[in-house]
Protein backbone atom coordinates (compact mmCIF):
# COMPACT_ATOMS: atom_id res chain seq x y z
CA UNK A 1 -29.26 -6.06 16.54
CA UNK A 2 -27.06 -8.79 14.95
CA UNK A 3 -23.31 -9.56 15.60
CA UNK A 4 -21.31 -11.81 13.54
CA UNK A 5 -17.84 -13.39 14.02
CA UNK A 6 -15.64 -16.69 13.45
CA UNK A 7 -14.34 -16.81 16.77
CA UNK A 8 -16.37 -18.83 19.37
CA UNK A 9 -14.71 -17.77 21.82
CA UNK A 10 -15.38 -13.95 20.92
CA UNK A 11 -19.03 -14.97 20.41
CA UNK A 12 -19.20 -16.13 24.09
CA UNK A 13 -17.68 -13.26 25.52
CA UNK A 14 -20.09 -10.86 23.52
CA UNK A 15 -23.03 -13.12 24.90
CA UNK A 16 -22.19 -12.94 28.71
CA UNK A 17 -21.51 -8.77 28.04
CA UNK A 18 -24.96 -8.23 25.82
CA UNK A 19 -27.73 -10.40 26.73
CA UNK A 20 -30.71 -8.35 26.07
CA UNK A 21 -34.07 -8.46 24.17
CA UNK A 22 -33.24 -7.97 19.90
CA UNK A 23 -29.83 -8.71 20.55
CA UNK A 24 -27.92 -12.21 19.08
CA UNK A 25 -24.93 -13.14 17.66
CA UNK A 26 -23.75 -15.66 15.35
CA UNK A 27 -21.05 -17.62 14.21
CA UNK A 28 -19.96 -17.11 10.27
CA UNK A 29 -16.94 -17.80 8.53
CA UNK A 30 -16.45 -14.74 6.33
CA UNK A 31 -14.26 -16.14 3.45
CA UNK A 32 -17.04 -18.83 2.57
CA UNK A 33 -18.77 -17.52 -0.40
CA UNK A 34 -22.41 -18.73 1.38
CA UNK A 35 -21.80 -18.13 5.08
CA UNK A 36 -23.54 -14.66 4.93
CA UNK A 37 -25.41 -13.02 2.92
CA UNK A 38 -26.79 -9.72 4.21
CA UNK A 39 -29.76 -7.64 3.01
CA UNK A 40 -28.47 -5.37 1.13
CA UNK A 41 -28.42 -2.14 2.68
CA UNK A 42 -28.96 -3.37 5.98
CA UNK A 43 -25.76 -3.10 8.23
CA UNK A 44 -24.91 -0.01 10.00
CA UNK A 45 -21.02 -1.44 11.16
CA UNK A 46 -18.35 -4.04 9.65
CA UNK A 47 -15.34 -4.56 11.73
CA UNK A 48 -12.28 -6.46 10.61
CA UNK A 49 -9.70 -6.02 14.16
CA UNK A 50 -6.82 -7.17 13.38
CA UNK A 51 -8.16 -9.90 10.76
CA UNK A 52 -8.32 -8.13 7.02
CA UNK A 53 -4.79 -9.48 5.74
CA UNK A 54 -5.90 -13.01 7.12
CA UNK A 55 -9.45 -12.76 4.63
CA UNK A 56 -10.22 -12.89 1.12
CA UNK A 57 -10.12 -9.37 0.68
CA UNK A 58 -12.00 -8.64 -2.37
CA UNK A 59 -14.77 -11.16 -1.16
CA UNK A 60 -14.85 -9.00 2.17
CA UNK A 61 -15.26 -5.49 0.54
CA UNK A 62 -17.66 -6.94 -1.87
CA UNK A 63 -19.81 -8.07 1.23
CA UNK A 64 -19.35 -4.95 3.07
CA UNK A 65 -20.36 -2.49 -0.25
CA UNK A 66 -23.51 -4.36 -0.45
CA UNK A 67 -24.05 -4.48 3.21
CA UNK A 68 -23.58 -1.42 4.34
CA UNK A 69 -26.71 1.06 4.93
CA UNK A 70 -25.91 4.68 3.02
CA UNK A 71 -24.28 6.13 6.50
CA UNK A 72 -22.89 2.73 7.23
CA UNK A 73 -19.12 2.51 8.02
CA UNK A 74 -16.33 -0.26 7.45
CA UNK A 75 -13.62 0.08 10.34
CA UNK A 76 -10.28 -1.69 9.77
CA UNK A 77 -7.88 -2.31 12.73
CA UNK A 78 -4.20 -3.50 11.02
CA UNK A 79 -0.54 -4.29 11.58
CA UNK A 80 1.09 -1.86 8.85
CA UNK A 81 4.47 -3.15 7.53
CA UNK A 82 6.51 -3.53 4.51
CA UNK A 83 5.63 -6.07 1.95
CA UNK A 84 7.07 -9.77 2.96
CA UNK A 85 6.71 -13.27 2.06
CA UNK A 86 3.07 -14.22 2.61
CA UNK A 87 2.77 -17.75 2.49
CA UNK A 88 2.01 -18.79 6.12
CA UNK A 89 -0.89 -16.88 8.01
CA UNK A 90 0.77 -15.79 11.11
CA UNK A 91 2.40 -11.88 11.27
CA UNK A 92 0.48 -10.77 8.55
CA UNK A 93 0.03 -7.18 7.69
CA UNK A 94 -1.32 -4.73 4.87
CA UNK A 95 1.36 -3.03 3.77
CA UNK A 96 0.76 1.09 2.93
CA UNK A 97 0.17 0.25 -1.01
CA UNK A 98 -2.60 -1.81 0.22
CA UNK A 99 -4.15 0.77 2.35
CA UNK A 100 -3.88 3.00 -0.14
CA UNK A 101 -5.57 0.58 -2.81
CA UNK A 102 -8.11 -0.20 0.35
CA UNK A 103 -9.29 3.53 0.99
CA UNK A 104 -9.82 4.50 -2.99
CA UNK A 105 -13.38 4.85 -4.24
CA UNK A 106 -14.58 5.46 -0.70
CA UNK A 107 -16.92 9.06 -0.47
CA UNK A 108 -14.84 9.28 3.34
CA UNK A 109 -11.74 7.76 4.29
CA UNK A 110 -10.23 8.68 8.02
CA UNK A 111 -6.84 7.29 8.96
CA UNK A 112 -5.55 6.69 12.46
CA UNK A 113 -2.06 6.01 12.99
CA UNK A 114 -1.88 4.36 16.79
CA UNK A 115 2.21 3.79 15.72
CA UNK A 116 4.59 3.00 13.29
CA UNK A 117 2.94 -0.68 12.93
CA UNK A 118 -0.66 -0.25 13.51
CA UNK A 119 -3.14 2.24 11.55
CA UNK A 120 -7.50 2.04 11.82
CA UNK A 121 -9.52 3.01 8.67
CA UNK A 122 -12.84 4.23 8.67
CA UNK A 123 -14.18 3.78 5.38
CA UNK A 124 -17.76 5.49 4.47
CA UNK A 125 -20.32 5.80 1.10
CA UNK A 126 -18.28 3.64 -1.03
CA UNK A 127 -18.79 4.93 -4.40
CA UNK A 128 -20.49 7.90 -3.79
């Protein structure tokens, strides 16, 4: 098993909690067109916590379609606000057009509203 972030710090944490035999994680800056390329078909799990309106979105999804094995899921943890001014890259958000825009041409789409400013998407068999 493989787990990828940008964070060091994240990366150390997961270390010290799951040392183990198959296991190892690695650092990889997502919105770099050549910092991963995955076999296709050959994730089970993306994650974006808190992260997805900080990414190249398009670039993301396109990784995660190709990625993802048939039963494979994409799970999106975001703020939820109304559109703003999106210049700097602190407070950002997806606003509910977006989510909308984000679930379509998904076979499964779940939606989990924690409150008023945070929802988590779990996105399955995109295109099918």
């Amino acid at each position: 098993m493989r787990g990828y972030d940008f964070s060091t710090e994240a990366l150390a944490q997961a270390r010290k909690a799951g040392e183990g035999p198959g296991l190892a994680f690695e650092k990889v800056d997502l919105n770099r067109a050549d910092s991963w390329q995955p076999r296709p078909g050959s994730v089970d799990l993306v994650t974006c916590r808190g992260t997805l309106s900080y990414l190249n979105q398009p670039h993301i999804l396109d990784l995660s379609v190709r990625a993802l094995t048939p039963k494979g899921a994409l799970y999106v943890l975001t703020p939820v606000g109304a559109p703003s001014y999106r210049a700097g890259r602190f407070g950002l958000h997806l606003t509910e057009e977006e989510i909308t825009a984000l679930k379509a041409g998904w076979a499964s789409s779940r939606s989990y509203e924690f409150s008023a400013t945070a929802r988590a998407l779990l996105l399955r068999g995109y295109g099918g």
